[in-house]
PDB file of N, CA and C in Angstrom:
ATOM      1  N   UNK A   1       0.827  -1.182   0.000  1.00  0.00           N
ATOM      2  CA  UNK A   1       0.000   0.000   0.000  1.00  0.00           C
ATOM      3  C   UNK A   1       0.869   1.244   0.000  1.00  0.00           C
ATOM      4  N   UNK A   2       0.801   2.199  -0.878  1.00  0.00           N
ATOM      5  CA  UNK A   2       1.321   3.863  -0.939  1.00  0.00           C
ATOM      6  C   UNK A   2       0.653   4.701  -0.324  1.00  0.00           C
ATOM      7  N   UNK A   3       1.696   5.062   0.647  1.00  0.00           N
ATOM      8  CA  UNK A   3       1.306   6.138   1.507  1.00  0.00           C
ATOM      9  C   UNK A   3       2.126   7.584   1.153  1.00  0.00           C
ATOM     10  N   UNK A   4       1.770   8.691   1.265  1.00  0.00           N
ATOM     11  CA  UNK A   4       2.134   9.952   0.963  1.00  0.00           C
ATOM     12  C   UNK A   4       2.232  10.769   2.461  1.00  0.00           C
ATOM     13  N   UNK A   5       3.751  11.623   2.333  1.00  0.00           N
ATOM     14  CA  UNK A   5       3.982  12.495   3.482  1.00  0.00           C
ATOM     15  C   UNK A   5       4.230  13.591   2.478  1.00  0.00           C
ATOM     16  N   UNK A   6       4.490  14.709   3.656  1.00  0.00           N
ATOM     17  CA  UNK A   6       5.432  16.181   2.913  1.00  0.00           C
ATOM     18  C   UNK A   6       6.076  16.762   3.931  1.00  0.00           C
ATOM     19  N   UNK A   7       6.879  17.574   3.764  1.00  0.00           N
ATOM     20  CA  UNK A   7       7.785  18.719   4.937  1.00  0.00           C
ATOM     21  C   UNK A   7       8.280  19.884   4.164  1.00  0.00           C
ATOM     22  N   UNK A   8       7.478  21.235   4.396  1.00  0.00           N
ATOM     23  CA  UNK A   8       7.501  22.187   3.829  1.00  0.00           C
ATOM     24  C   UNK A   8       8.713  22.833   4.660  1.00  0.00           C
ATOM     25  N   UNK A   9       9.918  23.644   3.747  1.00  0.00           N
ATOM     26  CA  UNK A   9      10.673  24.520   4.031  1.00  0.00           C
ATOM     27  C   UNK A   9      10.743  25.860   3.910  1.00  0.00           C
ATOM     28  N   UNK A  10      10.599  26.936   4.259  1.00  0.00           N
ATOM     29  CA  UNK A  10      10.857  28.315   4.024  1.00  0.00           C
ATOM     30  C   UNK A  10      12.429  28.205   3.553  1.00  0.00           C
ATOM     31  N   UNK A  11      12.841  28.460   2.458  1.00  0.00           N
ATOM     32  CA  UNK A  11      14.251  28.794   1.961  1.00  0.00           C
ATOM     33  C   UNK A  11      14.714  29.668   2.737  1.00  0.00           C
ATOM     34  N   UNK A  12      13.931  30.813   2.564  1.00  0.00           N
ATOM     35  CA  UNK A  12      14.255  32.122   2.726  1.00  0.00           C
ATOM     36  C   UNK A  12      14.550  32.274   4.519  1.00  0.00           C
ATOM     37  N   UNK A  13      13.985  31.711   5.073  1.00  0.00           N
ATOM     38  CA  UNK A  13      14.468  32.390   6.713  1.00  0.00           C
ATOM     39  C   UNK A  13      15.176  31.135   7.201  1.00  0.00           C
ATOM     40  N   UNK A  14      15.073  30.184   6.807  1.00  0.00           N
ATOM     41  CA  UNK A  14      15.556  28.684   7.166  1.00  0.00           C
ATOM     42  C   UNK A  14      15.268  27.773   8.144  1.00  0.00           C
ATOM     43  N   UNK A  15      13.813  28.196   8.235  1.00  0.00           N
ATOM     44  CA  UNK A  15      12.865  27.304   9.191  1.00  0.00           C
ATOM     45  C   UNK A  15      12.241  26.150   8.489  1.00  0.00           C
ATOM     46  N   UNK A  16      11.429  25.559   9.208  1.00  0.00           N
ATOM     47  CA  UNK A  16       9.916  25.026   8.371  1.00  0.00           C
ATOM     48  C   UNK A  16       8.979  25.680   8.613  1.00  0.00           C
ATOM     49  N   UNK A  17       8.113  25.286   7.662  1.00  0.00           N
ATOM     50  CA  UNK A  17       7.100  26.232   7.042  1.00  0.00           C
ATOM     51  C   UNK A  17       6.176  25.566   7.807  1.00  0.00           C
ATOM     52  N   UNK A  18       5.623  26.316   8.661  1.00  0.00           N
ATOM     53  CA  UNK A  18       4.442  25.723   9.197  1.00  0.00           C
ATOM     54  C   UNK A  18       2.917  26.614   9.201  1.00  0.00           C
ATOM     55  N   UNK A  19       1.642  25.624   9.452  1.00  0.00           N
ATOM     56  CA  UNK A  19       0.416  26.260   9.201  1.00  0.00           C
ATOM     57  C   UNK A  19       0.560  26.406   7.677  1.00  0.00           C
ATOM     58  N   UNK A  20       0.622  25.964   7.171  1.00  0.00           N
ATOM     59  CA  UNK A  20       0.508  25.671   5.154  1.00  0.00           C
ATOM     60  C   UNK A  20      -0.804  24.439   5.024  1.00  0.00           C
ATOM     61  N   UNK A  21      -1.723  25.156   4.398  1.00  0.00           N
ATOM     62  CA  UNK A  21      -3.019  24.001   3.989  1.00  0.00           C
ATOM     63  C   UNK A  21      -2.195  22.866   2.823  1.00  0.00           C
ATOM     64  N   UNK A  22      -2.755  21.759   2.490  1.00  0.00           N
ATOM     65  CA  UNK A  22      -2.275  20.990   1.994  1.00  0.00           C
ATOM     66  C   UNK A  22      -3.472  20.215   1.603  1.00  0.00           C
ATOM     67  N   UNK A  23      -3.751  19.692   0.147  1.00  0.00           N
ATOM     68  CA  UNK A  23      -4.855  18.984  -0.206  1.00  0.00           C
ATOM     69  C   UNK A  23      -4.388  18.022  -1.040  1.00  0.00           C
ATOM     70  N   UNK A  24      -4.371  16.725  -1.139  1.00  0.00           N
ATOM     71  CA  UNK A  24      -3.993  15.620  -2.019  1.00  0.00           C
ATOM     72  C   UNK A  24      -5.276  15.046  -2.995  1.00  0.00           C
ATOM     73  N   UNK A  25      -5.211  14.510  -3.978  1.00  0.00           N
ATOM     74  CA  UNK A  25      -5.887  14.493  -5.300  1.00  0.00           C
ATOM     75  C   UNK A  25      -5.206  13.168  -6.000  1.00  0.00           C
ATOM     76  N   UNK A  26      -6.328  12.687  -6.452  1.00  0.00           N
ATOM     77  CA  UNK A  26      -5.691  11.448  -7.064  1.00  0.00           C
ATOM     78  C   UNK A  26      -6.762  11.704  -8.922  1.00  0.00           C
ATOM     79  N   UNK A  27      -6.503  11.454  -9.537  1.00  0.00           N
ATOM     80  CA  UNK A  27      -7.062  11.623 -10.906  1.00  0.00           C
ATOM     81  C   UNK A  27      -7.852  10.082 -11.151  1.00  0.00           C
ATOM     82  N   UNK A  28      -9.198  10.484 -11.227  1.00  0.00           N
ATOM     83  CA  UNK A  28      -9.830   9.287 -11.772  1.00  0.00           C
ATOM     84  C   UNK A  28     -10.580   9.015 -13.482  1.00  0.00           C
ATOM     85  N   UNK A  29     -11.022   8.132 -13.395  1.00  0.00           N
ATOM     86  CA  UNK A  29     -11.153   7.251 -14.925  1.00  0.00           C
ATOM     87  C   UNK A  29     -11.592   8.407 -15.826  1.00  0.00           C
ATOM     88  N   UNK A  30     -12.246   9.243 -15.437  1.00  0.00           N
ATOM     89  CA  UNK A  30     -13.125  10.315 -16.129  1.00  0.00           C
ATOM     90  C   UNK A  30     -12.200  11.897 -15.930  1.00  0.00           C
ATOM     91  N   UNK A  31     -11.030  11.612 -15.449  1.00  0.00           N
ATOM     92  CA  UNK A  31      -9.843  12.522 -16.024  1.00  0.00           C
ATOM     93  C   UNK A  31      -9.866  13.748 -15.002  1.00  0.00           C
ATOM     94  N   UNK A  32     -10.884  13.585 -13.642  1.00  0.00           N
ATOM     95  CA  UNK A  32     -11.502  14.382 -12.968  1.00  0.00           C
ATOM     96  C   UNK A  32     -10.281  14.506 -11.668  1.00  0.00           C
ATOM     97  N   UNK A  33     -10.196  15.208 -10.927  1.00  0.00           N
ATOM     98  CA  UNK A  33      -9.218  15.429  -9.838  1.00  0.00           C
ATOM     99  C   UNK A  33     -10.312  15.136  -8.370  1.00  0.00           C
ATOM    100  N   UNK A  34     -10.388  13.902  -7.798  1.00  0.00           N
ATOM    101  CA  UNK A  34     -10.807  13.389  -6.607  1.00  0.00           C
ATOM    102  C   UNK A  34      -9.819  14.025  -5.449  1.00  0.00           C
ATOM    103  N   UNK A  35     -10.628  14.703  -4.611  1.00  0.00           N
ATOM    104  CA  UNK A  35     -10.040  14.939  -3.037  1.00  0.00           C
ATOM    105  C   UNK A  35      -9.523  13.588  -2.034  1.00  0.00           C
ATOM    106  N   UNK A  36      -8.309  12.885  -1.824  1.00  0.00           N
ATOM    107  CA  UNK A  36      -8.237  12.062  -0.700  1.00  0.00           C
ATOM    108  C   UNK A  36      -7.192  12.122   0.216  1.00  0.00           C
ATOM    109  N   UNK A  37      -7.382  13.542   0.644  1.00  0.00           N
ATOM    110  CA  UNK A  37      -6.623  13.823   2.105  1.00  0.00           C
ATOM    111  C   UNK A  37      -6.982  15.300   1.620  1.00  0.00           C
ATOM    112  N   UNK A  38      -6.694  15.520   2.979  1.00  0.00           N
ATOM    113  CA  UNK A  38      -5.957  16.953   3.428  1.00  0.00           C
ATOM    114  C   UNK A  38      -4.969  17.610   5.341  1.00  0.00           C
ATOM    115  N   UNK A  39      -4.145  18.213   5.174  1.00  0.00           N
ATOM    116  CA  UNK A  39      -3.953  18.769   6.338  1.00  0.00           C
ATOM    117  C   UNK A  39      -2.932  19.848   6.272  1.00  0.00           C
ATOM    118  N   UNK A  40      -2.465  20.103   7.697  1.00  0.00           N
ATOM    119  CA  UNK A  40      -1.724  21.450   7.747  1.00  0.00           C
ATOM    120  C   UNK A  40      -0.369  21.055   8.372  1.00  0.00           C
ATOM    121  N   UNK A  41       0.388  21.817   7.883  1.00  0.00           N
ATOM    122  CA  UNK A  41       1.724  21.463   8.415  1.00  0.00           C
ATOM    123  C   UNK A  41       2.466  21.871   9.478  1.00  0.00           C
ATOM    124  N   UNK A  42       2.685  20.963  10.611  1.00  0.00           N
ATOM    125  CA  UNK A  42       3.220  21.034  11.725  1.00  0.00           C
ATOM    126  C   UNK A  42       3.889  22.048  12.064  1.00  0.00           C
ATOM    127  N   UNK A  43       4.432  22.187  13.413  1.00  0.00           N
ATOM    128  CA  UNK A  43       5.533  22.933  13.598  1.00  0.00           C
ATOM    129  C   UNK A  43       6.731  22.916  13.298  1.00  0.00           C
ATOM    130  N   UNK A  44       7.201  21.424  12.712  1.00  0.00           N
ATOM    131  CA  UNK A  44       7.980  21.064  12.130  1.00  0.00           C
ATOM    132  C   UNK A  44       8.064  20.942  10.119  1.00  0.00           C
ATOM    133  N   UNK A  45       6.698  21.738  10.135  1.00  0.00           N
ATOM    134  CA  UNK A  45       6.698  21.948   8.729  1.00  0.00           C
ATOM    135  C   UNK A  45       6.157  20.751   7.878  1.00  0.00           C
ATOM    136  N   UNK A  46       6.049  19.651   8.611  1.00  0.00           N
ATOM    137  CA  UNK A  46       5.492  18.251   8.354  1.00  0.00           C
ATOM    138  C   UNK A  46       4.049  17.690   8.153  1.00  0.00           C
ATOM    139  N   UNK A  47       3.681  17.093   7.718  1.00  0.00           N
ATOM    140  CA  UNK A  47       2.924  16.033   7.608  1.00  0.00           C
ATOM    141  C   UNK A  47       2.591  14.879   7.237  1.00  0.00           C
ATOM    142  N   UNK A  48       3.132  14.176   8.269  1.00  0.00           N
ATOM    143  CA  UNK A  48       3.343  12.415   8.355  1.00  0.00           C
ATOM    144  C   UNK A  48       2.582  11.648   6.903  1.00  0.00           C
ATOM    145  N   UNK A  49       1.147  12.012   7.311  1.00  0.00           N
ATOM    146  CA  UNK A  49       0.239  11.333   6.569  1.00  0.00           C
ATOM    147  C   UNK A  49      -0.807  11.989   5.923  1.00  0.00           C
ATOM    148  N   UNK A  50      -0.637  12.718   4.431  1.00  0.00           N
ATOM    149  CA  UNK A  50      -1.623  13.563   3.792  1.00  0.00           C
ATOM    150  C   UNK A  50      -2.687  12.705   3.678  1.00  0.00           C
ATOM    151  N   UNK A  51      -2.987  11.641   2.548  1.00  0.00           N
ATOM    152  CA  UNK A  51      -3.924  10.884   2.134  1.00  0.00           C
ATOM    153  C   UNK A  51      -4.072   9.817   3.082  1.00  0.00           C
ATOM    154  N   UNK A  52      -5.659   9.943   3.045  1.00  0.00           N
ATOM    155  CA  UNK A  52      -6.242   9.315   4.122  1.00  0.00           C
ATOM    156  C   UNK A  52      -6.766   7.588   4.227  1.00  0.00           C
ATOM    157  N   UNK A  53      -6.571   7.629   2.596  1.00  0.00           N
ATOM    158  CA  UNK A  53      -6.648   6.117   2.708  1.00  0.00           C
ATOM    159  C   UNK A  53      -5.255   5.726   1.787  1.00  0.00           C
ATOM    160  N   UNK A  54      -4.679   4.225   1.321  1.00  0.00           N
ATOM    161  CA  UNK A  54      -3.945   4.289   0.662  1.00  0.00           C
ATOM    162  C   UNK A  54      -3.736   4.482  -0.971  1.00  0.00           C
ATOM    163  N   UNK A  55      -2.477   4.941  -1.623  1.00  0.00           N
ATOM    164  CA  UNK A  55      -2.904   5.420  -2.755  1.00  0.00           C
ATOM    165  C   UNK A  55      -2.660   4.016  -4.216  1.00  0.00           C
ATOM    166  N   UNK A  56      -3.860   5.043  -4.662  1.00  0.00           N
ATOM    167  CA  UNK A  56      -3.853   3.440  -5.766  1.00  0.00           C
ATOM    168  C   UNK A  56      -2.869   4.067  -6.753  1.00  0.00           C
ATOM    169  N   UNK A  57      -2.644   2.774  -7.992  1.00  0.00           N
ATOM    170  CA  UNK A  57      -1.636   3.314  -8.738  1.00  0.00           C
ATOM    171  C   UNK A  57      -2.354   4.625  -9.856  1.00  0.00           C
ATOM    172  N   UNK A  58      -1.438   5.509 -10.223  1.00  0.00           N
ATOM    173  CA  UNK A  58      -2.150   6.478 -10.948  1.00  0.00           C
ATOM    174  C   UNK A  58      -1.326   7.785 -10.664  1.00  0.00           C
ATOM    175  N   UNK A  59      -2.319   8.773 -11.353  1.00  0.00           N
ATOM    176  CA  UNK A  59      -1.543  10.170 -11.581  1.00  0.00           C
ATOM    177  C   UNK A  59      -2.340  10.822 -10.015  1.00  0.00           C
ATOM    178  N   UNK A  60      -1.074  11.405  -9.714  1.00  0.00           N
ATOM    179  CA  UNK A  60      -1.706  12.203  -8.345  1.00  0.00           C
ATOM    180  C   UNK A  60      -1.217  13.524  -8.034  1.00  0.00           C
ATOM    181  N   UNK A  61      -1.886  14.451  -7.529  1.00  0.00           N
ATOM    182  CA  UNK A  61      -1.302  15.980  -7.250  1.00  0.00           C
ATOM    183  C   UNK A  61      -1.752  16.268  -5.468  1.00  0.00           C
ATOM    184  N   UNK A  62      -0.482  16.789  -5.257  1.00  0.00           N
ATOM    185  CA  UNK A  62      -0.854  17.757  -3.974  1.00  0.00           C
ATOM    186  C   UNK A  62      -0.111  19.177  -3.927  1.00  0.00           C
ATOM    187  N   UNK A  63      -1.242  20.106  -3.549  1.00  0.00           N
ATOM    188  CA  UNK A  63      -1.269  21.245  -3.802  1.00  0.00           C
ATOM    189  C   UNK A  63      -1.278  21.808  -2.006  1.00  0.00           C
ATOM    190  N   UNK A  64      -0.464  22.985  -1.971  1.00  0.00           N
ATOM    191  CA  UNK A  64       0.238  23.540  -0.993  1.00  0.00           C
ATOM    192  C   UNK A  64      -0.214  25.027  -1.418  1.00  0.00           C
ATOM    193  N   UNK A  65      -1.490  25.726  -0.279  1.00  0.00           N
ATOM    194  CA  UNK A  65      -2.254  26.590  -0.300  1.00  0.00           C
ATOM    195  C   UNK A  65      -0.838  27.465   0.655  1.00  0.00           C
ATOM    196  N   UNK A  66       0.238  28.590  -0.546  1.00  0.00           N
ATOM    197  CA  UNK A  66       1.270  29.308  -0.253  1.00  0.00           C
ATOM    198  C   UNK A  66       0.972  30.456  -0.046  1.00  0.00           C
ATOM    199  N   UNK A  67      -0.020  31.037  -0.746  1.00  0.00           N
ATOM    200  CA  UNK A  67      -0.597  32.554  -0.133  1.00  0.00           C
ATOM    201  C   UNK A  67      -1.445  32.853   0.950  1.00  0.00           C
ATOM    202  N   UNK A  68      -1.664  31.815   2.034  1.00  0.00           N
ATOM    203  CA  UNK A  68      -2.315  32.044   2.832  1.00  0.00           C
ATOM    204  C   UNK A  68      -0.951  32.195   3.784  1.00  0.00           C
ATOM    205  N   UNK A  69       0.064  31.520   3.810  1.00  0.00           N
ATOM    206  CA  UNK A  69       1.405  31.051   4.708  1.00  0.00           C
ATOM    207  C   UNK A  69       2.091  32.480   4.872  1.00  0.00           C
ATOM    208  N   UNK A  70       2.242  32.560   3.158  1.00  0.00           N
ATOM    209  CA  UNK A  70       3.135  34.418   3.590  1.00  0.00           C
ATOM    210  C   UNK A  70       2.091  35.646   3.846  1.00  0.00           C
ATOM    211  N   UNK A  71       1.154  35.353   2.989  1.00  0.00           N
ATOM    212  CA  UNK A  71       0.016  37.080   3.694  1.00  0.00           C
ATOM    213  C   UNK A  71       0.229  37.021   5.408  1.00  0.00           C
ATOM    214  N   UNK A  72       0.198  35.735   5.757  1.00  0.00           N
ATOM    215  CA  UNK A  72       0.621  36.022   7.447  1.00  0.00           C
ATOM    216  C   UNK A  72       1.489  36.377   7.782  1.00  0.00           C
ATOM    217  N   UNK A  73       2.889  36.609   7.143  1.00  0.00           N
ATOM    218  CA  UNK A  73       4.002  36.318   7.641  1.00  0.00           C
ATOM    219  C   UNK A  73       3.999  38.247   6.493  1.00  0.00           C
ATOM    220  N   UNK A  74       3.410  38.631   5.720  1.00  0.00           N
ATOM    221  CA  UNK A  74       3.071  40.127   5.483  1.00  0.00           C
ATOM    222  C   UNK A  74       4.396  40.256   4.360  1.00  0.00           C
ATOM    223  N   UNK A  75       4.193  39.025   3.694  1.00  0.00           N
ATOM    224  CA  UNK A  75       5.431  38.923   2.144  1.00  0.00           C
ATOM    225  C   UNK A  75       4.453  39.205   1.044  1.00  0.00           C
ATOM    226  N   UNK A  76       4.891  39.571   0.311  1.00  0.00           N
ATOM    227  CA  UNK A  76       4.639  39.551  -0.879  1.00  0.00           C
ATOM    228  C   UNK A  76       5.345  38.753  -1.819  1.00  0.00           C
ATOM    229  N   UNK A  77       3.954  37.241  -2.254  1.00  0.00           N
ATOM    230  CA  UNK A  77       4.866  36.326  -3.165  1.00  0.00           C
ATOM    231  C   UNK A  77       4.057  36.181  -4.412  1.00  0.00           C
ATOM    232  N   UNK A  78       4.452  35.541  -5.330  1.00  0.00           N
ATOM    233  CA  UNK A  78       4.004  35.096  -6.592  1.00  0.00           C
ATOM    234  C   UNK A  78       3.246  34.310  -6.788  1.00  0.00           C
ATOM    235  N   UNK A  79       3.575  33.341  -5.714  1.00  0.00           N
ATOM    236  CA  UNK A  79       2.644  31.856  -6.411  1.00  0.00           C
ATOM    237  C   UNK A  79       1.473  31.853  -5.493  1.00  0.00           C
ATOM    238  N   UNK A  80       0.417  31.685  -5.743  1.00  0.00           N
ATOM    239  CA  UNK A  80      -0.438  31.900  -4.449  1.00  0.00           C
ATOM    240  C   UNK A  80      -0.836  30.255  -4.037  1.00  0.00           C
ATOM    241  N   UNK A  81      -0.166  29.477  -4.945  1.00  0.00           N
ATOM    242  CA  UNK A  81      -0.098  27.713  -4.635  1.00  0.00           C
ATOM    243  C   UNK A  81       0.997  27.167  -5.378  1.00  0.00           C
ATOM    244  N   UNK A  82       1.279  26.002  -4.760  1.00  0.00           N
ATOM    245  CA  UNK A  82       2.287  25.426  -5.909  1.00  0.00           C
ATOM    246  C   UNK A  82       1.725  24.182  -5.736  1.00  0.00           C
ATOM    247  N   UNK A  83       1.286  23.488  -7.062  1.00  0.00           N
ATOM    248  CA  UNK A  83       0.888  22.173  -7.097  1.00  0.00           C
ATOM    249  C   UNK A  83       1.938  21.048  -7.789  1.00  0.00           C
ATOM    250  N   UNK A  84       2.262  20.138  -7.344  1.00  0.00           N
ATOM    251  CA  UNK A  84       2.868  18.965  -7.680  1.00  0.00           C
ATOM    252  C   UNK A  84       2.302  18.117  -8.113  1.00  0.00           C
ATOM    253  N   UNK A  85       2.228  17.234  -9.507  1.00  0.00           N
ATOM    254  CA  UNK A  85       1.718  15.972  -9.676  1.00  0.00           C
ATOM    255  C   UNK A  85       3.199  15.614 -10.017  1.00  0.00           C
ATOM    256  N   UNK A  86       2.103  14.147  -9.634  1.00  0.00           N
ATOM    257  CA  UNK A  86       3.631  12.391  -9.853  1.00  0.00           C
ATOM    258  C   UNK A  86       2.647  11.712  -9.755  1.00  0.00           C
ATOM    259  N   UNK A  87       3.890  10.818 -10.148  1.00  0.00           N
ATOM    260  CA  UNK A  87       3.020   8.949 -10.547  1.00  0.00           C
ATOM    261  C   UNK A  87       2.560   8.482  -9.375  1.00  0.00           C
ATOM    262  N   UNK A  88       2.153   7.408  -9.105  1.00  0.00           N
ATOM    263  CA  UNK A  88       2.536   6.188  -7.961  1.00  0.00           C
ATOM    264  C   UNK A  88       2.221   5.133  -9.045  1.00  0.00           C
ATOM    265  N   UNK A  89       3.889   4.524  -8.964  1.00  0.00           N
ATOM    266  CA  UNK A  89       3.366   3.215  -9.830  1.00  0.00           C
ATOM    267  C   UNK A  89       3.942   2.278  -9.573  1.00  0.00           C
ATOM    268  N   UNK A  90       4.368   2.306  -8.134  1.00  0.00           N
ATOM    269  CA  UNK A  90       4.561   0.963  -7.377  1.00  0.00           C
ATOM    270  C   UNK A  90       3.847   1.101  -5.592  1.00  0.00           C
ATOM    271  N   UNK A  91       3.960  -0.125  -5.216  1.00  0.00           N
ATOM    272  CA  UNK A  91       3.642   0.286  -3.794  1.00  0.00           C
ATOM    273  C   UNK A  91       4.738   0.641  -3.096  1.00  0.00           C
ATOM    274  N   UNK A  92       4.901   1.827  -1.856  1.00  0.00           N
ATOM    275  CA  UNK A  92       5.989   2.371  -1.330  1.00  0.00           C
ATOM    276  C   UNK A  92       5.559   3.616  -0.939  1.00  0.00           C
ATOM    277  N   UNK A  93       6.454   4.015  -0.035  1.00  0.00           N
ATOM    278  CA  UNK A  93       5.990   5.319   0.628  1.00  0.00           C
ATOM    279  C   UNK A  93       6.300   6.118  -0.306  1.00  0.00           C
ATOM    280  N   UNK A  94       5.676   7.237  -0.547  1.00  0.00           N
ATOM    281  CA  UNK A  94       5.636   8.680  -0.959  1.00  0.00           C
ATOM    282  C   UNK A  94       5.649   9.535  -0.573  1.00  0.00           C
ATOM    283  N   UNK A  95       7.245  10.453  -0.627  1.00  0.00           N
ATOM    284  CA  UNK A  95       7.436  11.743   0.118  1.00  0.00           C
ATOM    285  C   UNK A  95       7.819  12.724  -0.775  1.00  0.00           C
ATOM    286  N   UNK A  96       6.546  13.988  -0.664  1.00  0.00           N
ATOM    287  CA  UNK A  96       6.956  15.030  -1.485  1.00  0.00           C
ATOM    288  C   UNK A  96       7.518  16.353  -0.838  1.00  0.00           C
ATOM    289  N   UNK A  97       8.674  16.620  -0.797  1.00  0.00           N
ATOM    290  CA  UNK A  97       9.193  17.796   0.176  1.00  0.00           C
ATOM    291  C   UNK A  97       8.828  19.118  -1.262  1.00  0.00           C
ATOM    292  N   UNK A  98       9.024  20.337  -0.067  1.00  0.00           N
ATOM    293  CA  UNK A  98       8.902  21.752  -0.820  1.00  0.00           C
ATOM    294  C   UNK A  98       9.589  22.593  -0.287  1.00  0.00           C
ATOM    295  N   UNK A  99      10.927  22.772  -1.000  1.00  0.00           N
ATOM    296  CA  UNK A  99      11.425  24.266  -0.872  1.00  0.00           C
ATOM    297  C   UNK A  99      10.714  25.537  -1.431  1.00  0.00           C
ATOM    298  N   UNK A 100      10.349  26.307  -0.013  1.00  0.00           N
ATOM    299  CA  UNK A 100       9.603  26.957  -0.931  1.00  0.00           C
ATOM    300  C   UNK A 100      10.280  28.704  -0.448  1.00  0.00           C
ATOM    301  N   UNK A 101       9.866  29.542  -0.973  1.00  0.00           N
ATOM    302  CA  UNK A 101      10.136  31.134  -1.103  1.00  0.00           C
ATOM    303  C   UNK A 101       9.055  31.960  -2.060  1.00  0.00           C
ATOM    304  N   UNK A 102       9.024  33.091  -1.428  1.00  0.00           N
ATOM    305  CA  UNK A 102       7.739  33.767  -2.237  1.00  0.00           C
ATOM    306  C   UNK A 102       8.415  33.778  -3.637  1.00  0.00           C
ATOM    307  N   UNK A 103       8.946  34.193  -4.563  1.00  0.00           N
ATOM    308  CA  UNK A 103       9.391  34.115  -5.846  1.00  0.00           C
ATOM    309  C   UNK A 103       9.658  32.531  -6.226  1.00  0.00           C
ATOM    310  N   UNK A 104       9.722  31.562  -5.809  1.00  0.00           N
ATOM    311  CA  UNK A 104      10.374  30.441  -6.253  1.00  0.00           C
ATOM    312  C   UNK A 104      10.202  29.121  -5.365  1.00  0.00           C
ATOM    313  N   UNK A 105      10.138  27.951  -6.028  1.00  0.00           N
ATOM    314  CA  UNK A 105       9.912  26.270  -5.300  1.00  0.00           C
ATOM    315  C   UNK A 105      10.614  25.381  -6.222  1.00  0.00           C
ATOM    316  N   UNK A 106      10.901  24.314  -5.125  1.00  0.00           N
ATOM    317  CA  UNK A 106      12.170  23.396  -5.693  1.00  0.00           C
ATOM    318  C   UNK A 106      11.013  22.167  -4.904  1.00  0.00           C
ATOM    319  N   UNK A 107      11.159  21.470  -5.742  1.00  0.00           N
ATOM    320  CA  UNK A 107      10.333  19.770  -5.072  1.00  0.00           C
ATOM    321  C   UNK A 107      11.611  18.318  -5.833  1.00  0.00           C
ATOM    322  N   UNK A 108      11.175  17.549  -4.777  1.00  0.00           N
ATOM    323  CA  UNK A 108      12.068  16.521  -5.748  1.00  0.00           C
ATOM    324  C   UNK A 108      11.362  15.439  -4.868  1.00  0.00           C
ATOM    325  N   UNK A 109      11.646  13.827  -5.662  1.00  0.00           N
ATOM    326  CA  UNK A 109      11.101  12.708  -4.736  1.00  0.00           C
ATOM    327  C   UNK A 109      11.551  12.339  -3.652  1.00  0.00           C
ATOM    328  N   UNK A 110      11.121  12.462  -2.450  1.00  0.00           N
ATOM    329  CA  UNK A 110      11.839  12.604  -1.078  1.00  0.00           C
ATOM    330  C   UNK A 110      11.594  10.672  -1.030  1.00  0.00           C
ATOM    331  N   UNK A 111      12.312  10.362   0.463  1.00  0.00           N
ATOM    332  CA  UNK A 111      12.454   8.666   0.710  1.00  0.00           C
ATOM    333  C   UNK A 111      11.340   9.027   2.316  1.00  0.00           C
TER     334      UNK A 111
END
């Protein structure tokens, strides 16, 4: 069974990013974007376990609600989300990290 985490970084001050909404999406037969998870990221910028059940094989996105994170923090950024899709096309954990900064985001397949 595939399970999905994340751990959001602030580049810019060199914390984690915490209080960031987070919504996971799996794409079904009819090409449609299904909701199966959501949460917010720790104090540690984390979240263990986005999707709430396990993920089947297929195209999947999770999207990281970024303009709510800096209007608090009183930045002015660009992206007001940054969404990620990837595969899952084996069973195995799934970790999507985010460097993130108001001008700019770096993601790669985390272990």
């Amino acid at each position: 069974m595939s399970t999905l985490s994340t751990h959001v970084l602030d580049a810019v001050r060199g914390v984690p990013a915490s209080g960031i909404a987070v919504e996971a999406f799996a794409r079904d037969a009819e090409d449609r974007w299904q909701l199966v998870g959501s949460g917010t990221t720790d104090d540690d910028g984390r979240i263990p376990r986005v999707a709430e059940a396990p993920l089947a094989p297929g195209i999947h996105r999770i999207v990281f609600a970024t303009a709510d994170y800096f209007a608090a923090q009183h930045v002015d950024a660009f992206y007001p989300e940054v969404a990620v899709t990837f595969t899952v096309d084996d069973e195995r954990h799934y970790h999507v990290p985010l460097l993130l900064s108001p001008f700019a985001f770096s993601t790669y397949r985390g272990s």
